[in-house]
Protein backbone atom coordinates (compact mmCIF):
# COMPACT_ATOMS: atom_id res chain seq x y z
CA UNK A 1 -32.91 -104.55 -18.06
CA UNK A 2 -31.96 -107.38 -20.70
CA UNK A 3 -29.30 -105.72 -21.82
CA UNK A 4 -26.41 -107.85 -20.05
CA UNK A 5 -28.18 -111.00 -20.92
CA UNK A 6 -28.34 -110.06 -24.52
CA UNK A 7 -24.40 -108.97 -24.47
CA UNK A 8 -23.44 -112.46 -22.50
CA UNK A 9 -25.77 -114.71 -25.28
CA UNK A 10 -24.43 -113.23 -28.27
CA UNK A 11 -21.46 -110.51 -28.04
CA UNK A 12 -22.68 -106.93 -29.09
CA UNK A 13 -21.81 -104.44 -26.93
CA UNK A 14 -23.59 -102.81 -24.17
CA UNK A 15 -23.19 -99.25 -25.55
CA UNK A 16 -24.41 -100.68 -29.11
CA UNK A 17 -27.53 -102.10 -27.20
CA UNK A 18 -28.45 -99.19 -25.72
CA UNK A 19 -27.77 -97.01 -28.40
CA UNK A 20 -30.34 -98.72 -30.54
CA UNK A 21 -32.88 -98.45 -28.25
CA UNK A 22 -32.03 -94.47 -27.79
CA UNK A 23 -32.78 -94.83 -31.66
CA UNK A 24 -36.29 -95.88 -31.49
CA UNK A 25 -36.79 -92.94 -28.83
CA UNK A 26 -35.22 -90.57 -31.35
CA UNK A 27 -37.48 -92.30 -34.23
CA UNK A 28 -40.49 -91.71 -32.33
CA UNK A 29 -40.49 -88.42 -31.59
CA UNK A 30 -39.98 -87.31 -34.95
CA UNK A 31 -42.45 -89.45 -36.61
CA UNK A 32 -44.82 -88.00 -33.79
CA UNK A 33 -45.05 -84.93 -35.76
CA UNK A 34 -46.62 -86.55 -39.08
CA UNK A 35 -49.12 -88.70 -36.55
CA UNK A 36 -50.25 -85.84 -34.94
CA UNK A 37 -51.34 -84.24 -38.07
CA UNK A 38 -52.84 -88.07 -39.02
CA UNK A 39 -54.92 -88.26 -35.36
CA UNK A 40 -56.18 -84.37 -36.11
CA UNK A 41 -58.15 -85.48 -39.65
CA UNK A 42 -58.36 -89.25 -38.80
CA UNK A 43 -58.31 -90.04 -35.16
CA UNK A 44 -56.71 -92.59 -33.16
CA UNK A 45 -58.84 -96.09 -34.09
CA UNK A 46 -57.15 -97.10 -37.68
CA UNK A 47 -53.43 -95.31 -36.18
CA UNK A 48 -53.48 -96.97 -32.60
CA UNK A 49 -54.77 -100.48 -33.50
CA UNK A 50 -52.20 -100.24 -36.08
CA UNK A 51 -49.16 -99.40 -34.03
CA UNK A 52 -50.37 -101.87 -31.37
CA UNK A 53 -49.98 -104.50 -34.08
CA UNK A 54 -46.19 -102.70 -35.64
CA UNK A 55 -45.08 -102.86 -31.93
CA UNK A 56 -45.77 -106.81 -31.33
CA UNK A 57 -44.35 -107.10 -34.69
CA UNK A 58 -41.29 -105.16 -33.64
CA UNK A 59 -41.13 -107.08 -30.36
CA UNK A 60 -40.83 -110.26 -32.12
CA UNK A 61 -38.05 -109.20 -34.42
CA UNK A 62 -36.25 -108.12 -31.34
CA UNK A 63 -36.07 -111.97 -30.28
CA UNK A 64 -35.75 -113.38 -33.33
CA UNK A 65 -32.89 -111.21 -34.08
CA UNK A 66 -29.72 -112.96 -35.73
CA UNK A 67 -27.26 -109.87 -35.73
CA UNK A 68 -26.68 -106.52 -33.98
CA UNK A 69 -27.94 -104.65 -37.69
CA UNK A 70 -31.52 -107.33 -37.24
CA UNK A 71 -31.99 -105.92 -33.86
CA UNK A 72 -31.09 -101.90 -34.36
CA UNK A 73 -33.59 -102.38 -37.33
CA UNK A 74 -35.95 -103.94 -34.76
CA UNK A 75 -36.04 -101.20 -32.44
CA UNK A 76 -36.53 -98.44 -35.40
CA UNK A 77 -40.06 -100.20 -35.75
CA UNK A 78 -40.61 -100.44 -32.33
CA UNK A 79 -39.47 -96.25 -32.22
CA UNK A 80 -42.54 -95.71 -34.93
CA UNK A 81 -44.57 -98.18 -33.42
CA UNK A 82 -44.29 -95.86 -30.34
CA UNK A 83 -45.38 -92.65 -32.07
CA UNK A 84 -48.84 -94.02 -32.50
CA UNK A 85 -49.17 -96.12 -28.87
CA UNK A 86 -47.20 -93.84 -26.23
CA UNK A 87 -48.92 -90.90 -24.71
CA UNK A 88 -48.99 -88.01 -27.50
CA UNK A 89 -51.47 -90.02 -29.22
CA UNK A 90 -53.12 -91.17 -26.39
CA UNK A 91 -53.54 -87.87 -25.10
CA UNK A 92 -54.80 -86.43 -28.26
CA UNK A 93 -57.69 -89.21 -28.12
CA UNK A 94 -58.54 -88.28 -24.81
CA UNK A 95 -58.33 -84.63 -25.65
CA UNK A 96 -61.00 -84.53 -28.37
CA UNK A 97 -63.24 -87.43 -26.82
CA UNK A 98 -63.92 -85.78 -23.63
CA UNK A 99 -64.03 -82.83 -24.35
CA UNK A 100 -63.96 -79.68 -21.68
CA UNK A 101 -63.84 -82.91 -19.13
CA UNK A 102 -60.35 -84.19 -20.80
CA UNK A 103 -58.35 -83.01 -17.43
CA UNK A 104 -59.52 -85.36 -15.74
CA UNK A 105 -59.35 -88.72 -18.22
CA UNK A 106 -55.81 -87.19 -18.92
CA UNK A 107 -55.36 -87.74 -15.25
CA UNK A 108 -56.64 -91.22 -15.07
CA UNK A 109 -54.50 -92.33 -18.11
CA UNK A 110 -51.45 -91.03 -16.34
CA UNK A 111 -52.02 -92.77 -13.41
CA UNK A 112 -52.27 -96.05 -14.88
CA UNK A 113 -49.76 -95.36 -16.84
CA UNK A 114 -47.36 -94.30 -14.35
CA UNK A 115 -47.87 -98.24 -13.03
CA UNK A 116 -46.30 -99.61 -16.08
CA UNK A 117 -42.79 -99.52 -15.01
CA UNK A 118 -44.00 -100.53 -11.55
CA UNK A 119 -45.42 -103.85 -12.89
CA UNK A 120 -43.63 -104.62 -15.86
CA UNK A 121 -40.04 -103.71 -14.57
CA UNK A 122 -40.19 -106.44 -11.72
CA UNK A 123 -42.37 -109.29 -14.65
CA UNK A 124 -39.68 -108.63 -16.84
CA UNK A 125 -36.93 -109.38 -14.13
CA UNK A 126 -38.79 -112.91 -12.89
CA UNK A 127 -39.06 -113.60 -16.93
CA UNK A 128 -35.35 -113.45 -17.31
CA UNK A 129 -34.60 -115.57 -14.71
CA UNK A 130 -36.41 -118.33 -15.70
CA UNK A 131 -36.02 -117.44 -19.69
CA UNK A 132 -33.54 -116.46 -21.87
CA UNK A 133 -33.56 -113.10 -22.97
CA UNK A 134 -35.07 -113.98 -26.45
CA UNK A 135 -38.13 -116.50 -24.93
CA UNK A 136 -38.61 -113.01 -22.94
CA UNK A 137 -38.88 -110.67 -25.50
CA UNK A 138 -41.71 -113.60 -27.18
CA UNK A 139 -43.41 -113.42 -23.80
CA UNK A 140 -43.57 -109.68 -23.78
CA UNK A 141 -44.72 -109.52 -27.14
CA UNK A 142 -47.92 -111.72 -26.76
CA UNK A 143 -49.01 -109.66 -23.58
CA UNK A 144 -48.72 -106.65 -26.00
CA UNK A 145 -51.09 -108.11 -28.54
CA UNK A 146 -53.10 -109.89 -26.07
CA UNK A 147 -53.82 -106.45 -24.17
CA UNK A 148 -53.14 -103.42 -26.84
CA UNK A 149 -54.49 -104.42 -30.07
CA UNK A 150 -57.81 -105.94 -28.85
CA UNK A 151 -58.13 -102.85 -26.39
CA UNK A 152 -57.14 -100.19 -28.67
CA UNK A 153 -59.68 -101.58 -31.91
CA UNK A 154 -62.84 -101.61 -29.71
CA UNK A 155 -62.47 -99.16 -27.58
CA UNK A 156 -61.70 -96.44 -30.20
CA UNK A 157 -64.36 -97.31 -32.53
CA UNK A 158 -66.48 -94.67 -31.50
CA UNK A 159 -66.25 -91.64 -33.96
CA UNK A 160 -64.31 -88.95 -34.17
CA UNK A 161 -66.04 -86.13 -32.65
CA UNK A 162 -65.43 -82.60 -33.71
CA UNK A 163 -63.49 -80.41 -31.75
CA UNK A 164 -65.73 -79.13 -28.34
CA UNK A 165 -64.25 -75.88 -29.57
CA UNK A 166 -65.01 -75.94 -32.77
CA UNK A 167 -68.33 -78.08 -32.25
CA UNK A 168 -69.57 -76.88 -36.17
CA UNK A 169 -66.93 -77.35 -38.87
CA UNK A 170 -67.44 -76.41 -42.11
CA UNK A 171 -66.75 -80.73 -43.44
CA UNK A 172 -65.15 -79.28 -46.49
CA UNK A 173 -62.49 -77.75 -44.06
CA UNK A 174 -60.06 -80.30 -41.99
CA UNK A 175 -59.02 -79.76 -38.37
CA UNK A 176 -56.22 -77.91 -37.98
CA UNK A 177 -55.27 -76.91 -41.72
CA UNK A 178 -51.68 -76.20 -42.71
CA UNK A 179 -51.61 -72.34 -42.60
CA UNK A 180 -53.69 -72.42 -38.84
CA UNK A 181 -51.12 -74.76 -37.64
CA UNK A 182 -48.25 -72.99 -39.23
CA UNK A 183 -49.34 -69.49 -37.86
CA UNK A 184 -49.14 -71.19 -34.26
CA UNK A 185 -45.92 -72.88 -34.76
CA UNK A 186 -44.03 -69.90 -35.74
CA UNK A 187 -45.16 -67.75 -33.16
CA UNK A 188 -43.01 -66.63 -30.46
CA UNK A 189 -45.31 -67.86 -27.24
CA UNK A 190 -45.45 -71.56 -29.11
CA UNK A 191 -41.20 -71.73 -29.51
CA UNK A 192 -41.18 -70.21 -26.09
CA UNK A 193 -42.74 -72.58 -24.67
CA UNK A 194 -41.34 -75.44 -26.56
CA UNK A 195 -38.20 -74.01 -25.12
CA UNK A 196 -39.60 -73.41 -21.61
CA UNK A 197 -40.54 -77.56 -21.74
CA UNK A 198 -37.33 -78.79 -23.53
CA UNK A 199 -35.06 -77.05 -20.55
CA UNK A 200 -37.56 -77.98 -17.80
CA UNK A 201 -37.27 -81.78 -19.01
CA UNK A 202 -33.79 -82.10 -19.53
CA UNK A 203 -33.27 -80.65 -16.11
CA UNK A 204 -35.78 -83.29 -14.68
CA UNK A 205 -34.73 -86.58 -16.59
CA UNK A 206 -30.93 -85.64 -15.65
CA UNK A 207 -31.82 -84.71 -11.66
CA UNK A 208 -33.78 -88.43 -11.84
CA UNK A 209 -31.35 -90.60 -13.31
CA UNK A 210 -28.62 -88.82 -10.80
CA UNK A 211 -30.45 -88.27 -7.90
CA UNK A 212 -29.10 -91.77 -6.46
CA UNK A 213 -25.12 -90.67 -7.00
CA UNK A 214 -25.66 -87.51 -5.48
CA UNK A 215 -27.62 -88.59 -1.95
CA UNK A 216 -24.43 -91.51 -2.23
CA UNK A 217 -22.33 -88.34 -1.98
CA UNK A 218 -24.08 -86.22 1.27
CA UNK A 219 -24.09 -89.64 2.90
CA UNK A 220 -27.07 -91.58 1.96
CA UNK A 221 -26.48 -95.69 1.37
CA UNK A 222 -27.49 -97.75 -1.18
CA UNK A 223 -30.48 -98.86 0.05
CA UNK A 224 -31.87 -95.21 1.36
CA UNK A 225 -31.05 -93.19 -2.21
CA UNK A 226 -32.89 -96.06 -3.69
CA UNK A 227 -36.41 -95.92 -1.64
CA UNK A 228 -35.41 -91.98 -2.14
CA UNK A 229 -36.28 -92.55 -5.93
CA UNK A 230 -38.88 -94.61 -4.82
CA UNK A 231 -40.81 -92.17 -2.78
CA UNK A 232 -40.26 -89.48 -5.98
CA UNK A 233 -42.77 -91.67 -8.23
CA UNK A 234 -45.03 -91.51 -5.19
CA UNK A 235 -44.77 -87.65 -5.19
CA UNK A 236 -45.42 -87.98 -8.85
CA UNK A 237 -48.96 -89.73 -8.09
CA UNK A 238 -49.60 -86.87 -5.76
CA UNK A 239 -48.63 -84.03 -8.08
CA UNK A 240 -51.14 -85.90 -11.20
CA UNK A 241 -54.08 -86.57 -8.21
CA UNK A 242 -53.17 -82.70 -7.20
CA UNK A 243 -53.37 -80.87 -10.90
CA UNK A 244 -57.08 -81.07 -11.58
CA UNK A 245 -57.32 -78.33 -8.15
CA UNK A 246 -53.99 -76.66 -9.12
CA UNK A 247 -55.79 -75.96 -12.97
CA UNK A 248 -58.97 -74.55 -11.51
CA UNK A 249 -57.08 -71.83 -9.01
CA UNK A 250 -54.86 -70.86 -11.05
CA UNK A 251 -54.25 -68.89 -14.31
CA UNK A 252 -52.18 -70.66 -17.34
CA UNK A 253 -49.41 -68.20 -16.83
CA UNK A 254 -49.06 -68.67 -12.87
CA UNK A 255 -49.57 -72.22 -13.15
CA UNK A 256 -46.67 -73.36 -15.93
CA UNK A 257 -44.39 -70.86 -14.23
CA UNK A 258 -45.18 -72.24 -10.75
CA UNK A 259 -44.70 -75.46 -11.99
CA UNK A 260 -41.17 -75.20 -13.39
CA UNK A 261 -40.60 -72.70 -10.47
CA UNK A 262 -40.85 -75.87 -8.06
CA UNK A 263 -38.34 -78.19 -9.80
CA UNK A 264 -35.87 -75.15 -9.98
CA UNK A 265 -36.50 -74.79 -5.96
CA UNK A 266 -36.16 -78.57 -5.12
CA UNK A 267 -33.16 -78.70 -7.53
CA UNK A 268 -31.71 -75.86 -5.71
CA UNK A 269 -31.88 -77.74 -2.59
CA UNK A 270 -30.26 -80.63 -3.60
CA UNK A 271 -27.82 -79.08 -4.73
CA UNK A 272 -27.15 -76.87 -1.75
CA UNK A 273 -28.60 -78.41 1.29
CA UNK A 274 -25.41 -80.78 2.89
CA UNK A 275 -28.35 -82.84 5.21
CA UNK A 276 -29.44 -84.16 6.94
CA UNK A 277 -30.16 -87.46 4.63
CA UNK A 278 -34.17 -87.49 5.82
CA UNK A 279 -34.50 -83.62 4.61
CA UNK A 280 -32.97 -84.47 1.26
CA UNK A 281 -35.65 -87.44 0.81
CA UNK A 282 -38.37 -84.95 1.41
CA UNK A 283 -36.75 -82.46 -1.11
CA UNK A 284 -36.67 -85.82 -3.50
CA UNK A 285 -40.79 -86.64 -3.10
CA UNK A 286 -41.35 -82.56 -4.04
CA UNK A 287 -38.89 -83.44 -7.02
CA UNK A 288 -41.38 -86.16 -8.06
CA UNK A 289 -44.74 -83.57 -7.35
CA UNK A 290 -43.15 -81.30 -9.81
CA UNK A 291 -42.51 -83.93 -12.18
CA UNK A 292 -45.95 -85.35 -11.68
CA UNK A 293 -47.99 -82.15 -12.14
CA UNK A 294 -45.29 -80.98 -15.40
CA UNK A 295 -46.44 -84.17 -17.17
CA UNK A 296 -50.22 -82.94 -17.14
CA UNK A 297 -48.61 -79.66 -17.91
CA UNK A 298 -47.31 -80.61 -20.82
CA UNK A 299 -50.51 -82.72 -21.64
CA UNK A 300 -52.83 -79.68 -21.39
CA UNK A 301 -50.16 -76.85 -22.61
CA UNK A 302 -51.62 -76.84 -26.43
CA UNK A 303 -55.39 -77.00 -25.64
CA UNK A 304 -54.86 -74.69 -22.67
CA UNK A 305 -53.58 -71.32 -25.05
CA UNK A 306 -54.84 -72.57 -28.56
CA UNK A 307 -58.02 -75.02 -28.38
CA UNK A 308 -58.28 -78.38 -29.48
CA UNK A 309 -58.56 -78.15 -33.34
CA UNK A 310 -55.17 -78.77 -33.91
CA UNK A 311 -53.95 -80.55 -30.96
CA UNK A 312 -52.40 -83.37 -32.48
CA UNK A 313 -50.09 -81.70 -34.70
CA UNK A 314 -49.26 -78.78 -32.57
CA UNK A 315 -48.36 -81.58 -29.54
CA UNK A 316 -46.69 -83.88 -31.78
CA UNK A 317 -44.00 -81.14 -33.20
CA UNK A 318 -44.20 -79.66 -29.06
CA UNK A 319 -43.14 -83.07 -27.83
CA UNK A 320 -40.10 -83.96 -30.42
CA UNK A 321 -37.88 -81.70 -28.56
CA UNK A 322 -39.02 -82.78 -25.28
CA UNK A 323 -38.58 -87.14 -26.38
CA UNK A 324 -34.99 -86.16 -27.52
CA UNK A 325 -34.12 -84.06 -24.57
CA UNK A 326 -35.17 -86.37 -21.70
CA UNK A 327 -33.46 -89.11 -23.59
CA UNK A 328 -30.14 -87.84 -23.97
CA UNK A 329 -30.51 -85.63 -20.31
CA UNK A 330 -28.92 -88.54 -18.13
CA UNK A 331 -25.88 -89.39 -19.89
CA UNK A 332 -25.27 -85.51 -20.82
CA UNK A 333 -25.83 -85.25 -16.91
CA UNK A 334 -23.67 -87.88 -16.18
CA UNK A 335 -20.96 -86.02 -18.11
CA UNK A 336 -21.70 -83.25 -16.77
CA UNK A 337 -21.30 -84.09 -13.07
CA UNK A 338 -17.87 -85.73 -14.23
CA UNK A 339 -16.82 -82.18 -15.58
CA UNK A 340 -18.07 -80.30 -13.13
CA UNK A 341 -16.22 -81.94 -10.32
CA UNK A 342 -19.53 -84.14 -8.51
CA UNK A 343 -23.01 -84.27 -8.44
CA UNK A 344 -23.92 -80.78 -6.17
CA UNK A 345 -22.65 -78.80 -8.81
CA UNK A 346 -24.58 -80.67 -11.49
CA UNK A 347 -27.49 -80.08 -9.69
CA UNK A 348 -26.59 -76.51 -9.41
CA UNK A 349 -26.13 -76.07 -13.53
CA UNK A 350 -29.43 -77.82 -13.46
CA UNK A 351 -30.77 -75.22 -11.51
CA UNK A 352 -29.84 -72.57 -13.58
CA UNK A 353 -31.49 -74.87 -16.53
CA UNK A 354 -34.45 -74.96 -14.97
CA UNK A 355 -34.95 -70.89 -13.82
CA UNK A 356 -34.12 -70.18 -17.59
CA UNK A 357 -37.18 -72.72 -18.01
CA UNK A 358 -39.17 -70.57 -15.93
CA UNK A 359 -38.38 -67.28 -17.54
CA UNK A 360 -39.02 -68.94 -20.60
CA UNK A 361 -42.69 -69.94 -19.53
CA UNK A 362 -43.73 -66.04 -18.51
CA UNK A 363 -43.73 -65.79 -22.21
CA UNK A 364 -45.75 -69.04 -23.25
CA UNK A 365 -48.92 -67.49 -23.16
CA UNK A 366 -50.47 -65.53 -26.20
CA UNK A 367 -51.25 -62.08 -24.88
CA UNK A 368 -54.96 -61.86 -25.68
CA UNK A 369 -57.19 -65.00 -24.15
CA UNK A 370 -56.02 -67.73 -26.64
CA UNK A 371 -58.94 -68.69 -28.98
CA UNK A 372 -59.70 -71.19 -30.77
CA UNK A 373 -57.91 -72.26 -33.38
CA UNK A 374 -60.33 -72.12 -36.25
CA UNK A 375 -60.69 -68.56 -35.24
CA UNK A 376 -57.50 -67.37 -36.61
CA UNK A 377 -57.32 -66.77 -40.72
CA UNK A 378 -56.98 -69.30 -43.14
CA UNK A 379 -55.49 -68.72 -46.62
């Protein structure tokens, strides 16, 4: 959103800007995997307080920034800061604290969450036009201390509870130890489904960031493919508020397949269906459901098959794929449509993405009732 103001003050290059930021994305998803293992023995007080305070730090160094080498450095902290603050770790907190009632706090954070961009994407725009882009960033950066740091070091005092499936560990035997987490990650239901959420979201960042192009193309103006884009996030509400139900009637295997099964079928549409323009919008809000419900999806994939003894590091080296992929999904898209001669048949490769997703899920699941971790052999 500041990126044109930043490349009218002082010069670097649009492209540069944004590629440092797609650094920090990169940065944080693979230093996710070491602070998973961290929040598994430690928990999420000493790491989240901490990153609260890295990502004001980072924040500042973003407006303070003297060169385009000051600021690409700048973002790198702000990509670790965002390993310990984004949702992996939050979802790992929530995980262990609440137990067999985490669905539903997993819910609630994703909810509020999902208001972020809704509030701070139109603060940020009435900051820059009364600021400059640097006074903005300092703005930003004392909201993020004022509400973060404070929030995150009292309200994670509390301590770190065993897992509720593995309520009496041995204390001379941490969560999740190397050879349990290793046997997981090298099976062939975990890489399937690491696969299985890698396709899914690269098929789902890349239909969002060119779902506006493509309703341009069957006829849709400005204004309409916008509120079309719109009314997805409000599909995504409904698909989070709808999960909790979905979870309870239906069995793991069903439900991830079922899942990615609906963003293959809406992608299918928009790919195929010419119109009208009001049909497409509806196709667009079940677009957002599925993405809605596949964020809980992912949130609940490693306790669902393997417990919660390990949940950090399991989710952390799940989700590195999955950061990379939805980062780098809307220009490959972009590409893509360029190549492929217009946005239908990018949406058509994206439905074949997506059904390969979906084949890829059928084989997620561990073929006897997945047990706790800390029932499977240690060495």
């Amino acid at each position: 959103m500041l990126a044109s103001a930043i490349t009218a003050d002082t010069g670097w290059s649009t492209p540069a800007i944004t590629a440092a930021f797609s650094a920090a994305l990169v940065a944080a998803a693979l230093v996710g995997i070491p602070v998973g293992r961290w929040l598994d023995r430690r928990g999420p007080h000493l790491l989240m307080t901490a990153g609260s305070v890295l990502a004001t730090i980072a924040v500042i160094g973003l407006a303070v920034a003297p060169s385009l080498a000051w600021f690409a450095a700048a973002w790198l902290v702000a990509g670790i800061a965002m390993s310990a603050v984004l949702y992996q770790p939050a979802f790992a907190a929530l995980t262990r604290y609440y137990g067999p009632r985490h669905l539903a706090a997993l819910t609630t954070l994703t909810l509020v969450a999902g208001l972020a961009s809704t509030v701070f994407a139109p603060f940020t725009d009435i900051l820059s036009g009364r600021l400059d882009w640097r006074d903005t960033y300092l703005v930003l950066a004392v909201v993020l201390a004022v509400v973060t740091i404070p929030l995150h070091a009292i309200s994670l005092r509390r301590p770190w509870p065993p897992p509720h499936d593995r309520p009496h560990t041995r204390p001379d035997v941490p969560a999740g130890t190397s050879p349990q987490v290793q046997h997981i990650t090298r099976s062939k239901p975990f890489w399937m489904l690491a696969a299985a959420l890698t396709l899914s979201a690269f098929a789902m960042y890349a239909v969002l960031m060119n779902l506006v192009p493509l309703l341009a193309e069957r006829g849709a103006s400005p204004a309409v493919a916008a509120w079309a884009l719109g009314l997805g996030g409000v599909g995504q509400v409904a698909g989070r508020l709808g999960y909790g139900i979905l979870a309870r009637r239906t069995g793991l295997r069903a439900r991830t397949a079922g899942i990615l099964g609906l963003s293959a079928a809406t992608t299918a549409a928009l790919a195929f269906l010419p119109g009208p323009v009001a049909l497409l919008i509806a196709v667009a809000v079940l677009a957002g459901t599925a993405r809605g419900v596949a964020t809980l999806l992912q949130a609940t994939a490693v306790s669902d098959r393997w417990g919660t003894t390990a949940y950090g590091s399991l989710s952390g080296v799940l989700a590195a794929p999955v950061t990379i992929d939805g980062r780098i999904a809307p220009a490959v898209g972009a590409g893509l449509a360029a190549a492929l001669g217009g946005y239908p048949a990018l949406f058509a490769a994206l439905t074949a993405v997506t059904a390969a997703s979906v084949l890829l899920a059928l084989g997620s699941v561990p073929d006897q009732k997945a047990r706790p971790l800390s029932d499977l052999p240690q060495r």
